[in-house]
PDB file of N, CA and C in Angstrom:
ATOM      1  N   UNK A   1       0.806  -1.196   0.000  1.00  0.00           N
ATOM      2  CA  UNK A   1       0.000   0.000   0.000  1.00  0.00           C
ATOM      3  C   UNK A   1       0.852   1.265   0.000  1.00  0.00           C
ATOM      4  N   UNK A   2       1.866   1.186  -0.886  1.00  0.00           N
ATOM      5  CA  UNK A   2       3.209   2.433  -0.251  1.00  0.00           C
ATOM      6  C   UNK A   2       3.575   2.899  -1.553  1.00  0.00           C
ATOM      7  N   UNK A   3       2.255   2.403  -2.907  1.00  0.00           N
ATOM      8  CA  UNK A   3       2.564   2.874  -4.192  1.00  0.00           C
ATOM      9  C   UNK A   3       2.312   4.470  -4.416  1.00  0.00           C
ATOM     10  N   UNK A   4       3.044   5.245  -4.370  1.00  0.00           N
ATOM     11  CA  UNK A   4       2.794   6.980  -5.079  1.00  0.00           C
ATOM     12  C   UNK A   4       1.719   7.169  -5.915  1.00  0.00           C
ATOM     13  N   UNK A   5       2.054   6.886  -7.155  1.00  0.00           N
ATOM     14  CA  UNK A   5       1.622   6.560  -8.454  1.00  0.00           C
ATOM     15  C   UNK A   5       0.408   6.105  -8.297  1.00  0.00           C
ATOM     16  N   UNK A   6      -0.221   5.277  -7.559  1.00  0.00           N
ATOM     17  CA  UNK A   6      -1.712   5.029  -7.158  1.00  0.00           C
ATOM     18  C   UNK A   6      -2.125   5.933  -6.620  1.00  0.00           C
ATOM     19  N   UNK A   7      -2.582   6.929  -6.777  1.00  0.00           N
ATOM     20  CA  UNK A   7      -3.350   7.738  -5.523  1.00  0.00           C
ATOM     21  C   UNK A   7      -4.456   6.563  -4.750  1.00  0.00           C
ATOM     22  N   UNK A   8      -5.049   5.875  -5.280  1.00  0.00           N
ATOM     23  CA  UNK A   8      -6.697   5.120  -4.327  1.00  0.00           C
ATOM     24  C   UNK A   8      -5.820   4.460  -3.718  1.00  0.00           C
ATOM     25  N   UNK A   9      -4.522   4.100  -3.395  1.00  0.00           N
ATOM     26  CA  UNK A   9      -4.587   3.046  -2.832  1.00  0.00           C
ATOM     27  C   UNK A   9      -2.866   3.610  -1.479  1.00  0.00           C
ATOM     28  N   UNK A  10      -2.769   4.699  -2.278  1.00  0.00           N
ATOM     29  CA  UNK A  10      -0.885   5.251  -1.292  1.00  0.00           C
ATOM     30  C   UNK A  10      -1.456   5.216  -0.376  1.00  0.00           C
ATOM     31  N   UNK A  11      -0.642   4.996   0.844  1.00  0.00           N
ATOM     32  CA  UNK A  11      -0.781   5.135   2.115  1.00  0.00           C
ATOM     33  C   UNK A  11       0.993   4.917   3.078  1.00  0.00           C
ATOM     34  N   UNK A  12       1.161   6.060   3.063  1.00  0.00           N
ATOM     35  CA  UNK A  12       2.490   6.784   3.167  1.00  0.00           C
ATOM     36  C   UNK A  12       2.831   6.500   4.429  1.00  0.00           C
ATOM     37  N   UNK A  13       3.999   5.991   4.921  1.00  0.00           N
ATOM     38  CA  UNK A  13       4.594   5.236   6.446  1.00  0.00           C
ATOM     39  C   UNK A  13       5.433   6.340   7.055  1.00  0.00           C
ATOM     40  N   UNK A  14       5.089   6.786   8.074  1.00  0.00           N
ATOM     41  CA  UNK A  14       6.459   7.772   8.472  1.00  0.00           C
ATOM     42  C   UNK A  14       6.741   7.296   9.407  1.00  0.00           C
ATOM     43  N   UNK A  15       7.590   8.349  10.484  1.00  0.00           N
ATOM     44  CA  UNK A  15       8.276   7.823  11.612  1.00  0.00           C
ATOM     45  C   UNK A  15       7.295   7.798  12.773  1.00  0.00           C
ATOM     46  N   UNK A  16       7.094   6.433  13.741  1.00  0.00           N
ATOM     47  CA  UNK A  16       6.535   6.536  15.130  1.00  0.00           C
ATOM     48  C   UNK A  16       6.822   7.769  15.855  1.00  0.00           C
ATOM     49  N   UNK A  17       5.975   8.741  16.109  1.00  0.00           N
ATOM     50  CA  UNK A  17       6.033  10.108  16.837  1.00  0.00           C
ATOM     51  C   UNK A  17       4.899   9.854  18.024  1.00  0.00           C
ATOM     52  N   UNK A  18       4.806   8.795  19.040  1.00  0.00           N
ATOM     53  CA  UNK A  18       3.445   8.901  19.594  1.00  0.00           C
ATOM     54  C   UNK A  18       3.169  10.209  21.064  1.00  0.00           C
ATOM     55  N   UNK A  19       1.794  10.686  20.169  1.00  0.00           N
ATOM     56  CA  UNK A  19       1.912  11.751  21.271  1.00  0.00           C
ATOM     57  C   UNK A  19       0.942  11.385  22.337  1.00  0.00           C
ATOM     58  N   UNK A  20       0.446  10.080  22.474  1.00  0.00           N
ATOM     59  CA  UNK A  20      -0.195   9.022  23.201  1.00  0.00           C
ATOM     60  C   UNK A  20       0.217   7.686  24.107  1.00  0.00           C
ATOM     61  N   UNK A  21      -0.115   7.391  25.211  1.00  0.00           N
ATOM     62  CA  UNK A  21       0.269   6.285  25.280  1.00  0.00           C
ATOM     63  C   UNK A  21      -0.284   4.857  25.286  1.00  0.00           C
ATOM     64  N   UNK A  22      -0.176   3.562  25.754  1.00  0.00           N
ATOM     65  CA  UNK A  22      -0.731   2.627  25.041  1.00  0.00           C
ATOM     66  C   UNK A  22      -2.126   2.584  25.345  1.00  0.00           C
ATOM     67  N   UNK A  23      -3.919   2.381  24.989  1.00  0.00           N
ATOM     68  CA  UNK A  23      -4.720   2.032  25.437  1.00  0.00           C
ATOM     69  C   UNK A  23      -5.060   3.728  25.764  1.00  0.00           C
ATOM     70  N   UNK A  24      -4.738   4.825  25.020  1.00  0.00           N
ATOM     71  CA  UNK A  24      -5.264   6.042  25.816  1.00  0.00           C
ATOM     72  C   UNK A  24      -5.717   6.440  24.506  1.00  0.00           C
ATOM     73  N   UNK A  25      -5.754   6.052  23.342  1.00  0.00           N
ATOM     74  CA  UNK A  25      -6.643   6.824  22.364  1.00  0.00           C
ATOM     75  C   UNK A  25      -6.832   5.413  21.396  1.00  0.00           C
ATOM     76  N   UNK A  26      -8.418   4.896  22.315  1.00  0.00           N
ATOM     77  CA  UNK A  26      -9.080   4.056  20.579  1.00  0.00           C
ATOM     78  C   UNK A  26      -9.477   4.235  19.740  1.00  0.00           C
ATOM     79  N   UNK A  27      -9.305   3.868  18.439  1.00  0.00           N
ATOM     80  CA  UNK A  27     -10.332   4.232  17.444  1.00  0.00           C
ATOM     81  C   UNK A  27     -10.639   2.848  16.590  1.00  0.00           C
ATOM     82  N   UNK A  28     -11.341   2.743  15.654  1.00  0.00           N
ATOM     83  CA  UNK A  28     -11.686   2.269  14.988  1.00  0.00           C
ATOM     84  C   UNK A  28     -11.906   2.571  13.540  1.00  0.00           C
ATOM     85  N   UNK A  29     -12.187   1.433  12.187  1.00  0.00           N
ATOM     86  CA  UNK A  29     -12.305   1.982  10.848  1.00  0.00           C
ATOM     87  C   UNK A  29     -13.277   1.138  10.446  1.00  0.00           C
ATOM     88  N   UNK A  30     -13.814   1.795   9.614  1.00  0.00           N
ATOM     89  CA  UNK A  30     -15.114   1.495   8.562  1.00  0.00           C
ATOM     90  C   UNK A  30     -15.313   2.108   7.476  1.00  0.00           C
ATOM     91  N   UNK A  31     -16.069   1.628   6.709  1.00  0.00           N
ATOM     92  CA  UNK A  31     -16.771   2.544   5.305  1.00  0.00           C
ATOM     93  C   UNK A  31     -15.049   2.160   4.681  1.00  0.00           C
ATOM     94  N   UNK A  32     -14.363   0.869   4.037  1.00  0.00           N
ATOM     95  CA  UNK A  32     -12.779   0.471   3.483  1.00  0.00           C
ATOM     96  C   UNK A  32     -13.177   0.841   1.777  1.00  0.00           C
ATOM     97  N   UNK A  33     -14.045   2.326   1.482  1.00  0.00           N
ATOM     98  CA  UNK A  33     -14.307   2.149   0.010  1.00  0.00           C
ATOM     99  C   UNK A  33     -12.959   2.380  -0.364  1.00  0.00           C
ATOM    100  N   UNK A  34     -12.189   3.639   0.086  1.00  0.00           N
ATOM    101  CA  UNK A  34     -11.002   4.037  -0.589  1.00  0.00           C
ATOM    102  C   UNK A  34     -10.066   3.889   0.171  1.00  0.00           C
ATOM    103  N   UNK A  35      -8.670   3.192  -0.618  1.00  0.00           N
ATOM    104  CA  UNK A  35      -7.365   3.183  -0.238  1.00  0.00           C
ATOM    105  C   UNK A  35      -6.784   4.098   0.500  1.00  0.00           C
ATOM    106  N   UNK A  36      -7.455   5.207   1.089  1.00  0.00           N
ATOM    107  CA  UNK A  36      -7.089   5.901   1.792  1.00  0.00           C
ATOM    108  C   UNK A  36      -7.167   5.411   3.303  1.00  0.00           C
ATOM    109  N   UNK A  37      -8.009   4.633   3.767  1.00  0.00           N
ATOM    110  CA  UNK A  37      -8.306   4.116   4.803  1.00  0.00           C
ATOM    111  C   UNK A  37      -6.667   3.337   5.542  1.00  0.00           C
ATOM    112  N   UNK A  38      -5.888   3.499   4.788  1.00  0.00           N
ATOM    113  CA  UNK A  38      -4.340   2.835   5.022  1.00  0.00           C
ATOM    114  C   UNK A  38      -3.612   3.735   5.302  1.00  0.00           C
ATOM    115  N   UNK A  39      -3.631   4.632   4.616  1.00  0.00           N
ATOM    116  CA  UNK A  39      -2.815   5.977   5.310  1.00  0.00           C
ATOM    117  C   UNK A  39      -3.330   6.539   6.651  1.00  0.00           C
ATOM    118  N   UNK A  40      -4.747   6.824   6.708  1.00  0.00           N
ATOM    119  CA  UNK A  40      -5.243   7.072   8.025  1.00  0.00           C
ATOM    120  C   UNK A  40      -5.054   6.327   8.876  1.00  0.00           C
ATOM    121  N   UNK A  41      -4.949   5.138   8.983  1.00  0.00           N
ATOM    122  CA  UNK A  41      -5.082   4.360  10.177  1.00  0.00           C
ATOM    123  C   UNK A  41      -3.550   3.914  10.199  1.00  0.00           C
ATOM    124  N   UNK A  42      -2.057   4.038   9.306  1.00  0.00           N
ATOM    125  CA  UNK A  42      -1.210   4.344   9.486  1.00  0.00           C
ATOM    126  C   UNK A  42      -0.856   5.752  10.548  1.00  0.00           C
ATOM    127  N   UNK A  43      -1.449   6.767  10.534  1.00  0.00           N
ATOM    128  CA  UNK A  43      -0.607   7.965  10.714  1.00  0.00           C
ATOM    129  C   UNK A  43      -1.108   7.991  12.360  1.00  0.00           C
ATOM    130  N   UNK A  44      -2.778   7.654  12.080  1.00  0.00           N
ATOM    131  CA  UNK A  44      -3.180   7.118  13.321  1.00  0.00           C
ATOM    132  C   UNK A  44      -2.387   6.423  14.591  1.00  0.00           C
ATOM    133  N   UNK A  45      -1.838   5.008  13.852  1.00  0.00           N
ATOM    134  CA  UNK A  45      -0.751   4.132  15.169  1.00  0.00           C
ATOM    135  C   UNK A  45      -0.148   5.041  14.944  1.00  0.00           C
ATOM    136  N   UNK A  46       0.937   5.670  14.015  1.00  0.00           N
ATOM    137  CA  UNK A  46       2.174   6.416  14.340  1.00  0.00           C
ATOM    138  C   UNK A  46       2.076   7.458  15.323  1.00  0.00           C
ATOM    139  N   UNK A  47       0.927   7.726  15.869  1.00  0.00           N
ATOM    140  CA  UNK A  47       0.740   8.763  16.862  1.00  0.00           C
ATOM    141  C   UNK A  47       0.077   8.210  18.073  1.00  0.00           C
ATOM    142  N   UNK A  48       0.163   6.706  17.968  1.00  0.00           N
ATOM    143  CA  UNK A  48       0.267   6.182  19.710  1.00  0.00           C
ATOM    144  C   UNK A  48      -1.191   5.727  19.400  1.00  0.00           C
ATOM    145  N   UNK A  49      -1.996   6.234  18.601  1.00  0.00           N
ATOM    146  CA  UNK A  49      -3.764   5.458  18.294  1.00  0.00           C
ATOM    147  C   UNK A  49      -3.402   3.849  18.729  1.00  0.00           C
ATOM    148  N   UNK A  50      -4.745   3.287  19.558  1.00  0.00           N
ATOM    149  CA  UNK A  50      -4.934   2.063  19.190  1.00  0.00           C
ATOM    150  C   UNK A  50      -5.962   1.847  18.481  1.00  0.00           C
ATOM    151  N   UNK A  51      -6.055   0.664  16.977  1.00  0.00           N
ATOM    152  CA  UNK A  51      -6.646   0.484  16.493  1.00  0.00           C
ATOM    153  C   UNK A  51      -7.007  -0.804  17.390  1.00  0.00           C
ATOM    154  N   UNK A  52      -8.502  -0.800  17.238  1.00  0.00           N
ATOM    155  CA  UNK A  52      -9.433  -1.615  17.715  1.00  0.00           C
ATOM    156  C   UNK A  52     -10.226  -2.543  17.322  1.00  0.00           C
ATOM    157  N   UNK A  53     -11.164  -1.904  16.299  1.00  0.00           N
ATOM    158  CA  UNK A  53     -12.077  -2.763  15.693  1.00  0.00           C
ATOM    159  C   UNK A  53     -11.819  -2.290  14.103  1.00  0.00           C
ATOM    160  N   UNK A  54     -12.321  -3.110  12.806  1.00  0.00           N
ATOM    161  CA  UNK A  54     -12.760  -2.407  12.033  1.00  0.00           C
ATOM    162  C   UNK A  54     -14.083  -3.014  11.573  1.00  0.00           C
ATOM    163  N   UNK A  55     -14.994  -2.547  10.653  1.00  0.00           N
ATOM    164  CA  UNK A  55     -16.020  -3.101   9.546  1.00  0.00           C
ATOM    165  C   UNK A  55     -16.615  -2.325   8.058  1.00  0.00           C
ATOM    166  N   UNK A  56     -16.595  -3.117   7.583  1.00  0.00           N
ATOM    167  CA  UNK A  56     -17.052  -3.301   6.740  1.00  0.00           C
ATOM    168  C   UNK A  56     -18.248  -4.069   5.698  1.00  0.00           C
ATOM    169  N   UNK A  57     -19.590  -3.662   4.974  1.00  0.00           N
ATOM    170  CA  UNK A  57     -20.163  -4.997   4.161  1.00  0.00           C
ATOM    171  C   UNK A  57     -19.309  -5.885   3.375  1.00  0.00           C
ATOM    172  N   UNK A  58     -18.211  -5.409   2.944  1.00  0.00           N
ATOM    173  CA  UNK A  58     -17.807  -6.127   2.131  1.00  0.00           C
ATOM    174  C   UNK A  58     -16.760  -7.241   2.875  1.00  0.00           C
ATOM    175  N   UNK A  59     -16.710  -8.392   3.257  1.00  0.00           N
ATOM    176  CA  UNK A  59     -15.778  -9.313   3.903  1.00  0.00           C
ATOM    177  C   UNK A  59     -14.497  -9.290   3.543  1.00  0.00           C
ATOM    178  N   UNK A  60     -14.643  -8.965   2.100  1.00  0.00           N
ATOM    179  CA  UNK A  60     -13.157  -8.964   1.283  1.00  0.00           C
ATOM    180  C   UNK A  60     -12.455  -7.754   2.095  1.00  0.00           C
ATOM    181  N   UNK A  61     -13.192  -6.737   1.897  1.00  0.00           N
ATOM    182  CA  UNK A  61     -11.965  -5.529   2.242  1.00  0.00           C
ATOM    183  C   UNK A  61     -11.588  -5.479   3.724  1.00  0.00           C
ATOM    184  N   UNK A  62     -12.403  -6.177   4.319  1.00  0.00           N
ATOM    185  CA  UNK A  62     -12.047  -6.524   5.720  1.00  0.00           C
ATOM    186  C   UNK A  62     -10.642  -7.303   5.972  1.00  0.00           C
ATOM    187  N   UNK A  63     -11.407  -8.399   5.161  1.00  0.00           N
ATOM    188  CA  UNK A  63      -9.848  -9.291   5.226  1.00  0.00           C
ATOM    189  C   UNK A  63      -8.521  -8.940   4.647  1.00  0.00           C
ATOM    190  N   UNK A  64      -8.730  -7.996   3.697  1.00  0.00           N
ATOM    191  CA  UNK A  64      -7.216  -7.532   3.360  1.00  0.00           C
ATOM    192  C   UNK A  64      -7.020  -6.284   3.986  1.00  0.00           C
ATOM    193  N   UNK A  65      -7.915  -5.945   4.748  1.00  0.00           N
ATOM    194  CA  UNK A  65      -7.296  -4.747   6.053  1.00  0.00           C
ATOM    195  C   UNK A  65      -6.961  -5.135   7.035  1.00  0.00           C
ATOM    196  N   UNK A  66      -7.151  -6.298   7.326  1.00  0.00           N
ATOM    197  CA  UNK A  66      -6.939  -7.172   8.621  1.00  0.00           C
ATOM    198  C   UNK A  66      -5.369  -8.086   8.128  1.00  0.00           C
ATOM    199  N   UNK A  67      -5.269  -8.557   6.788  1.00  0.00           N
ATOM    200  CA  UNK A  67      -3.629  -8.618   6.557  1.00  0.00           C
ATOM    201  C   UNK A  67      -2.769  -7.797   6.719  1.00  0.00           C
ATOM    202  N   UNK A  68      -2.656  -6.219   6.682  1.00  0.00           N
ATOM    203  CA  UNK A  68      -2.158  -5.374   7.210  1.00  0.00           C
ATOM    204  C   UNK A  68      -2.080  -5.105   8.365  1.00  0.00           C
ATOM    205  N   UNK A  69      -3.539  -5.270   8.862  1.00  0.00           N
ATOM    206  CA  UNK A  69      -3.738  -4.746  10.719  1.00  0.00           C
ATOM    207  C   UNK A  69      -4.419  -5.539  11.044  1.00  0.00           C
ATOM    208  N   UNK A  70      -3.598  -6.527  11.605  1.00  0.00           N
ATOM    209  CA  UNK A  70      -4.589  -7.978  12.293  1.00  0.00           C
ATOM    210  C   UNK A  70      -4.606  -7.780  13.585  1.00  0.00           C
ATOM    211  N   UNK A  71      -4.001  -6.754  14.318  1.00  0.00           N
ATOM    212  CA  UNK A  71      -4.668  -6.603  15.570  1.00  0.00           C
ATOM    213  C   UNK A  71      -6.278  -6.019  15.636  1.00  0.00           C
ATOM    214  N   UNK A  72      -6.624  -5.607  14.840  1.00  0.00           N
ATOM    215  CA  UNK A  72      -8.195  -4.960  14.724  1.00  0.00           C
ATOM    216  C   UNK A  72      -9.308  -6.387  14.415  1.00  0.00           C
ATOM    217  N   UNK A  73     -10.197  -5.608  15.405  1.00  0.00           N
ATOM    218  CA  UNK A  73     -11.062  -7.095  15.834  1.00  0.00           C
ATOM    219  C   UNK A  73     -12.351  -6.741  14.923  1.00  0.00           C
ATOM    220  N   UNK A  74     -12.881  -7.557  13.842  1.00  0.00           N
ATOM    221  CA  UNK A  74     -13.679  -7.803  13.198  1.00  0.00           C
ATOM    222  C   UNK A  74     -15.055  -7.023  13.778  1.00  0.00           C
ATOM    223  N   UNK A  75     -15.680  -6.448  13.906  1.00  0.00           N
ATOM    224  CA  UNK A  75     -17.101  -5.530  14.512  1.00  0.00           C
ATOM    225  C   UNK A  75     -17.973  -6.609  13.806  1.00  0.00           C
ATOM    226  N   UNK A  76     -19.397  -6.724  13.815  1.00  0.00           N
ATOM    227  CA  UNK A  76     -20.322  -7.645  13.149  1.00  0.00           C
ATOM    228  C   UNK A  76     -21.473  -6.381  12.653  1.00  0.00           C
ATOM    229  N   UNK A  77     -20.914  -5.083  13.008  1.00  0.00           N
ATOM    230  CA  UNK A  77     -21.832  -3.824  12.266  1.00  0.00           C
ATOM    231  C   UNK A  77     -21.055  -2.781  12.615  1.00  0.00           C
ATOM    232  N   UNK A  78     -21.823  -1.742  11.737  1.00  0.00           N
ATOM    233  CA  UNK A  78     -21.607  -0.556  11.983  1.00  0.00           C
ATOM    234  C   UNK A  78     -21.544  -0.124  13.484  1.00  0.00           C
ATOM    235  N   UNK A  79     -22.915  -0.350  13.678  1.00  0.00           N
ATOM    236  CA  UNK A  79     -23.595  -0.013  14.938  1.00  0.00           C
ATOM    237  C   UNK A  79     -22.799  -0.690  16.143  1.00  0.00           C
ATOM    238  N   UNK A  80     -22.021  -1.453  16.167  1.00  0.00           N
ATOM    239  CA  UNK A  80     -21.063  -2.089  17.478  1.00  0.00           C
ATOM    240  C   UNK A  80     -19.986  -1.377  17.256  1.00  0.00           C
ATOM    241  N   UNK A  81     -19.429  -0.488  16.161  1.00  0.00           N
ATOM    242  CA  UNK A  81     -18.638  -0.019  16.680  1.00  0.00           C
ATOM    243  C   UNK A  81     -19.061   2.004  17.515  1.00  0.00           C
ATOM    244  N   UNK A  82     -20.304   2.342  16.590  1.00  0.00           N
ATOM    245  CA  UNK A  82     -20.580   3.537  16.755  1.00  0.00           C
ATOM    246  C   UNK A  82     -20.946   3.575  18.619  1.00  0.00           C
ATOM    247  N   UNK A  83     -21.566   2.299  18.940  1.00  0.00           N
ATOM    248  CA  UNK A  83     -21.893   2.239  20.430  1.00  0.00           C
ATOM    249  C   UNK A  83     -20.711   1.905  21.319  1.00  0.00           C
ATOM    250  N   UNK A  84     -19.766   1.686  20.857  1.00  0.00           N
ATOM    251  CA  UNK A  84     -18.639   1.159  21.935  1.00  0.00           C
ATOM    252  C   UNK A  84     -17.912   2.646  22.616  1.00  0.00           C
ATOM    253  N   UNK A  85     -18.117   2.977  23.600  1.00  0.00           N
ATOM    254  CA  UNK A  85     -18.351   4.199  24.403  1.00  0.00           C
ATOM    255  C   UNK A  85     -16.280   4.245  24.498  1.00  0.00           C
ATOM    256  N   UNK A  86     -15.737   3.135  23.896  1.00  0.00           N
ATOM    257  CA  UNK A  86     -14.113   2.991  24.781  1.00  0.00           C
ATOM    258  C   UNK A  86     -13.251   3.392  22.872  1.00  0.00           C
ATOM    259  N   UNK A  87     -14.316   3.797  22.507  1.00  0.00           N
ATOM    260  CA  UNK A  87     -13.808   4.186  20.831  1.00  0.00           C
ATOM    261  C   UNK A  87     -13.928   5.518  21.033  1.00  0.00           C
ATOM    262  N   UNK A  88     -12.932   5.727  20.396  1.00  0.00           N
ATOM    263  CA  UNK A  88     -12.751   7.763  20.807  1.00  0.00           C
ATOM    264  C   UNK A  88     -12.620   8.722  19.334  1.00  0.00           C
ATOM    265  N   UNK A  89     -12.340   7.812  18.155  1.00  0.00           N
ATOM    266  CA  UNK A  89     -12.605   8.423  16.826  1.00  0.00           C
ATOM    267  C   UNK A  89     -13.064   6.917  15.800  1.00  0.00           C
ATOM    268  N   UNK A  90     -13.778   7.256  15.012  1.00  0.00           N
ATOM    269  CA  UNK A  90     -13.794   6.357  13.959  1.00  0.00           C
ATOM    270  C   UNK A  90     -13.079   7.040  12.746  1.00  0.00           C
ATOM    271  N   UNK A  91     -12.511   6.168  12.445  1.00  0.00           N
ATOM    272  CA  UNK A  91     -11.691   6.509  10.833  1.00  0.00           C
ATOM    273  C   UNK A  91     -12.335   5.984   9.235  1.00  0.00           C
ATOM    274  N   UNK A  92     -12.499   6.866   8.686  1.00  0.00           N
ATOM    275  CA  UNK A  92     -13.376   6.333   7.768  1.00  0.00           C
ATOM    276  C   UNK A  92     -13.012   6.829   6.161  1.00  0.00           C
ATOM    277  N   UNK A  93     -13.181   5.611   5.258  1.00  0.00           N
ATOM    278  CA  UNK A  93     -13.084   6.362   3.594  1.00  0.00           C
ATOM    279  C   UNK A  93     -13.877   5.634   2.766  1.00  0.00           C
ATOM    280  N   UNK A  94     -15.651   6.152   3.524  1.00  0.00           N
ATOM    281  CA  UNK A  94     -16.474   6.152   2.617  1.00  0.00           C
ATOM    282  C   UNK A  94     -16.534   6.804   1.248  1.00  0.00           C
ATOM    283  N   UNK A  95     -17.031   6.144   0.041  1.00  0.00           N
ATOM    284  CA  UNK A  95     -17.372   7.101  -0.864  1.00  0.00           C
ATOM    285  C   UNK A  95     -18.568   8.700  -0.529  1.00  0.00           C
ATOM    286  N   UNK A  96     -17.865   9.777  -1.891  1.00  0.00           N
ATOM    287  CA  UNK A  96     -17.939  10.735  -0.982  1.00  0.00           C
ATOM    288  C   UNK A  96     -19.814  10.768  -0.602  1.00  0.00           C
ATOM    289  N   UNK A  97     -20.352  10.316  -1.751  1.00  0.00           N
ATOM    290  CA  UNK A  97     -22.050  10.733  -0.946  1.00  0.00           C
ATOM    291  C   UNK A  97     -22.435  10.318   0.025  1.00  0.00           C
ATOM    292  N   UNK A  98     -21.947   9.011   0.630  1.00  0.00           N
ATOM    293  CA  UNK A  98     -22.012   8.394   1.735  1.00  0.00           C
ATOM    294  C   UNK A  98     -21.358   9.537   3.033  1.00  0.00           C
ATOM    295  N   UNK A  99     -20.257  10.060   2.984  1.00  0.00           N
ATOM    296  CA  UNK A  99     -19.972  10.628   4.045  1.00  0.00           C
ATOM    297  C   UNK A  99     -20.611  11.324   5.134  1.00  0.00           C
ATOM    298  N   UNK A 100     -21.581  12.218   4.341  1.00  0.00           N
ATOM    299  CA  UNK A 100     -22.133  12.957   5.626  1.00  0.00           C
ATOM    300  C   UNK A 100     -23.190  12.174   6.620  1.00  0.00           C
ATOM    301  N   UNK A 101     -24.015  11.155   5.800  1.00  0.00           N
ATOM    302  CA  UNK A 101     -24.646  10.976   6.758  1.00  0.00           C
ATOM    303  C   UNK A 101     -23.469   9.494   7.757  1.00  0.00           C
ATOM    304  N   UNK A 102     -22.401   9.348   7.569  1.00  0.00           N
ATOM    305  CA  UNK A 102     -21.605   8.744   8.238  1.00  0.00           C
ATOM    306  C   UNK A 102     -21.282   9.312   9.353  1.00  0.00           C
ATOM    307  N   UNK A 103     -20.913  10.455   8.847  1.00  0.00           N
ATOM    308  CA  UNK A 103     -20.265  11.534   9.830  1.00  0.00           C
ATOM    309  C   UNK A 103     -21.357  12.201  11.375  1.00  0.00           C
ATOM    310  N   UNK A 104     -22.604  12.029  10.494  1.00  0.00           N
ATOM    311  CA  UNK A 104     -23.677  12.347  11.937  1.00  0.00           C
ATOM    312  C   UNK A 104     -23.803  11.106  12.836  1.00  0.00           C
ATOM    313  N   UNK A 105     -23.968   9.995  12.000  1.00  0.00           N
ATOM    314  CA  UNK A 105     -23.779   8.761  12.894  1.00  0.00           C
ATOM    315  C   UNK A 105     -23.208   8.621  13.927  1.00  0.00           C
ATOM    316  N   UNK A 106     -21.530   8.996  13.787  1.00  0.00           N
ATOM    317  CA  UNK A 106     -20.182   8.857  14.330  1.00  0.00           C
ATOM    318  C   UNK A 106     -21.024   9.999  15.741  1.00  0.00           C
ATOM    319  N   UNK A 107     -21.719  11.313  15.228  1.00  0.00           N
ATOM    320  CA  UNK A 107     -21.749  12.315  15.752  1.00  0.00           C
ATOM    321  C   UNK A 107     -22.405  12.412  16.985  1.00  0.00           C
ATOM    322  N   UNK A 108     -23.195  11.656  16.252  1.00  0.00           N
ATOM    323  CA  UNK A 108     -24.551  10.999  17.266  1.00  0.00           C
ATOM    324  C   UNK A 108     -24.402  11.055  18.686  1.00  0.00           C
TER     325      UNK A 108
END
């Protein structure tokens, strides 16, 4: 996921800077439409984030986000991760019409 030349799919590695420590900022990911979802949840750990859960409808994109980040525990919905009170951001790269009403969800 570290191709330039792809924009849908770069997701750029820098240096561990965590301004967190372990278990003090969860988050979670959903909505795996765009390859961007790799850079975010990269820059995310690099700043001490724990990733937690992710989901997705699609099983596939789950499972090849979970070959990258197999510490993130499979959710069985949306809704288990939007209710988990110990999740402190969701990370997300829905397509764009989908976003907003994602974003009130999260807001909720």
């Amino acid at each position: 996921m570290s191709n330039a030349a792809d924009g849908m799919n770069y997701a750029p590695k820098g240096k561990p800077a965590p301004v967190c420590g372990p278990g003090e900022f969860r988050f979670a990911a959903v909505a795996l439409d765009h390859g961007h979802i790799y850079g975010m949840t990269n820059g995310l750990k690099e700043a001490g984030a724990e990733l937690v859960k992710v989901y997705d409808a699609d099983p596939a994109k789950v499972a090849a986000f979970r070959k990258v980040h197999p510490e993130a525990e499979v959710a069985s919905s949306e809704a288990e991760i939007l209710e988990d009170p110990t999740i402190q951001l969701v990370a997300a790269a829905a397509v764009p019409n989908l976003r907003a009403g994602l974003g009130m969800r999260v807001m909720a």
